[in-house]
Protein backbone atom coordinates (compact mmCIF):
# COMPACT_ATOMS: atom_id res chain seq x y z
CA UNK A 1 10.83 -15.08 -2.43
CA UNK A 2 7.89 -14.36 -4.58
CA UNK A 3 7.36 -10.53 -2.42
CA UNK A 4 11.05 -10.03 -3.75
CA UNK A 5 10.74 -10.88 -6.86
CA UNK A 6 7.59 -8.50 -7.31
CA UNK A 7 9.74 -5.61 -5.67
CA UNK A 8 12.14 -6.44 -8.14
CA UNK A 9 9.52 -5.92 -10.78
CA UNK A 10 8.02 -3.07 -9.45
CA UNK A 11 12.10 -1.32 -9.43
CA UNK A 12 12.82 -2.52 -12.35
CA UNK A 13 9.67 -1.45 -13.61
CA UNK A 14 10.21 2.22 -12.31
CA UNK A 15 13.82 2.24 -13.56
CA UNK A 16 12.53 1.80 -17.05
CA UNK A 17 10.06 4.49 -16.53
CA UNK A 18 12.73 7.06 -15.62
CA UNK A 19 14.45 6.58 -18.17
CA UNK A 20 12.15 6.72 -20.37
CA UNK A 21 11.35 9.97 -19.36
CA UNK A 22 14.59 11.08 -19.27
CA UNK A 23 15.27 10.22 -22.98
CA UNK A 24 11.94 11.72 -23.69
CA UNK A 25 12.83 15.23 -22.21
CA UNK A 26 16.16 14.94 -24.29
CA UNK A 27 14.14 14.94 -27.03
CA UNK A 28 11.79 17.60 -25.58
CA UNK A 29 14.80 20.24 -24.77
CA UNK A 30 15.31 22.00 -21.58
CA UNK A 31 12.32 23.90 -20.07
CA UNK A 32 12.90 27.32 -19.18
CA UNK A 33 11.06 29.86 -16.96
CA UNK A 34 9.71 31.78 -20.20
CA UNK A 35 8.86 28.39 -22.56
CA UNK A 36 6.89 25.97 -19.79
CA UNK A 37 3.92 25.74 -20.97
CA UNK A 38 5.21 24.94 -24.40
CA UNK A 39 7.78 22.95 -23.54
CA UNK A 40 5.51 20.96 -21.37
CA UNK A 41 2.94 20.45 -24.04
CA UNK A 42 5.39 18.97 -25.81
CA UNK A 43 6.56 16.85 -23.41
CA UNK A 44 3.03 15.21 -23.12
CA UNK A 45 2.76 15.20 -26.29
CA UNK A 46 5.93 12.99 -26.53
CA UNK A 47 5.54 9.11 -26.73
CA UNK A 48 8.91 8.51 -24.54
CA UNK A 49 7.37 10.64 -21.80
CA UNK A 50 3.87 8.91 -21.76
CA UNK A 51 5.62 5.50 -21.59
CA UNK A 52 7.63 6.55 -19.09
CA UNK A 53 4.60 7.51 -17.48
CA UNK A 54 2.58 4.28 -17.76
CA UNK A 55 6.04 2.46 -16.65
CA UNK A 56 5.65 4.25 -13.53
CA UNK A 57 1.70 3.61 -13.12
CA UNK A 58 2.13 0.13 -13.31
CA UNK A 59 5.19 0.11 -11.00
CA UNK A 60 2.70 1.59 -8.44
CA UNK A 61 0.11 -0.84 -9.28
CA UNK A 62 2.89 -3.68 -8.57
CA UNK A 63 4.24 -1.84 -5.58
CA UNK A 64 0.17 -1.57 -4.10
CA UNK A 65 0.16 -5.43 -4.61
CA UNK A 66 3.64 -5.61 -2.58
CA UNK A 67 2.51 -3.00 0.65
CA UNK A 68 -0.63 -5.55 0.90
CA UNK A 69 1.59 -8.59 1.56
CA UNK A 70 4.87 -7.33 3.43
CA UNK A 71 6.27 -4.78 5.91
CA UNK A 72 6.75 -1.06 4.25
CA UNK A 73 9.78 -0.80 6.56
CA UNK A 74 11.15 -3.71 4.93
CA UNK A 75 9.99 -3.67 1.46
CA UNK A 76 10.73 0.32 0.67
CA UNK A 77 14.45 0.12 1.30
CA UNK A 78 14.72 -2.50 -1.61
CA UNK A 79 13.04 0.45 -3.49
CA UNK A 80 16.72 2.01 -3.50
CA UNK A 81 18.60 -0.61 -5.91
CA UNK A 82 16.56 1.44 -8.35
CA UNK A 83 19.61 4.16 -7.62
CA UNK A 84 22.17 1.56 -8.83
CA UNK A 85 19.91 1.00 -12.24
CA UNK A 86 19.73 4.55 -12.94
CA UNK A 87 23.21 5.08 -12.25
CA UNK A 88 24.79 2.20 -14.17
CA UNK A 89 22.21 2.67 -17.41
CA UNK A 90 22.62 6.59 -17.40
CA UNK A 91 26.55 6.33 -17.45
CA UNK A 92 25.83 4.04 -20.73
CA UNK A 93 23.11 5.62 -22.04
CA UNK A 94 23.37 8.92 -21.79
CA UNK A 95 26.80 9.67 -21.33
CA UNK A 96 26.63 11.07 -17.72
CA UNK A 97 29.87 11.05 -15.57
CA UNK A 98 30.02 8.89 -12.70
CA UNK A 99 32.14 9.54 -10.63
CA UNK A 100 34.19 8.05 -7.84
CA UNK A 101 31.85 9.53 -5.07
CA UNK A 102 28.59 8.72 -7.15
CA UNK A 103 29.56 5.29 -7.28
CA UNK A 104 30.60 5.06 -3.91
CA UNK A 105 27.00 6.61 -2.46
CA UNK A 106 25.27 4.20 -4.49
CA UNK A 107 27.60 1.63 -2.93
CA UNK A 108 26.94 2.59 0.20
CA UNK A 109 23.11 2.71 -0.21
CA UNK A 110 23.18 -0.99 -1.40
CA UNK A 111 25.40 -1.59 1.84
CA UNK A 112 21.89 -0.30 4.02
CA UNK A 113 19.64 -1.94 2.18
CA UNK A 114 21.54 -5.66 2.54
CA UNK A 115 21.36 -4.67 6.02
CA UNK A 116 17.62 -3.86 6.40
CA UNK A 117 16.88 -7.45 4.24
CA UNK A 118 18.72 -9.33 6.77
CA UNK A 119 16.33 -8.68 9.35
């Protein structure tokens, strides 16, 4: 229970951090072949994007703590929900559209990963 809980951490953990960044590079704009280095300056210059990226640095420090205590073939799958955090928290945060078929992927990759954490 406690390895599950961590992996929980660790996804939610990583969730955050994406979107983070992805609120970030909003605010950044969209990078273009002729503004990169620019754009990208600016995007480490952001504080969203650095957050996002410490989110995500101490989601891999959780997830090093996880791979020492469980099977990666068991633990990585659980990795996925992360898909069904995005999904859910872009639709209401960003305004994405989620469709039928989006929903239903993400649906069927929580279907796979019940499967792999039954055995």
């Amino acid at each position: 229970m406690k390895n599950l809980l961590m992996i929980l951490f660790c996804v939610t953990l990583g969730s955050i951090g994406q979107l983070t960044l992805k609120y970030g590079m909003n605010t950044v704009g969209k990078i273009t072949q002729s503004h990169v280095i620019e754009k990208m300056v600016g995007a480490f210059a952001n504080p969203y994007v650095v957050t996002g990226f410490i989110l995500y640095g101490l989601s891999a420090l959780v997830w090093m703590i996880v791979l020492s205590r469980v099977e990666v073939s068991w633990a990585y799958p659980m990795v996925s929900f992360s898909y069904v955090v995005v999904v859910v928290a872009s639709r209401f945060l960003f305004k994405e559209d989620v469709d039928f078929y989006r929903i239903l992927g993400t649906l069927v990759i929580c279907g796979g990963v019940f499967l792999v954490s039954r055995s």
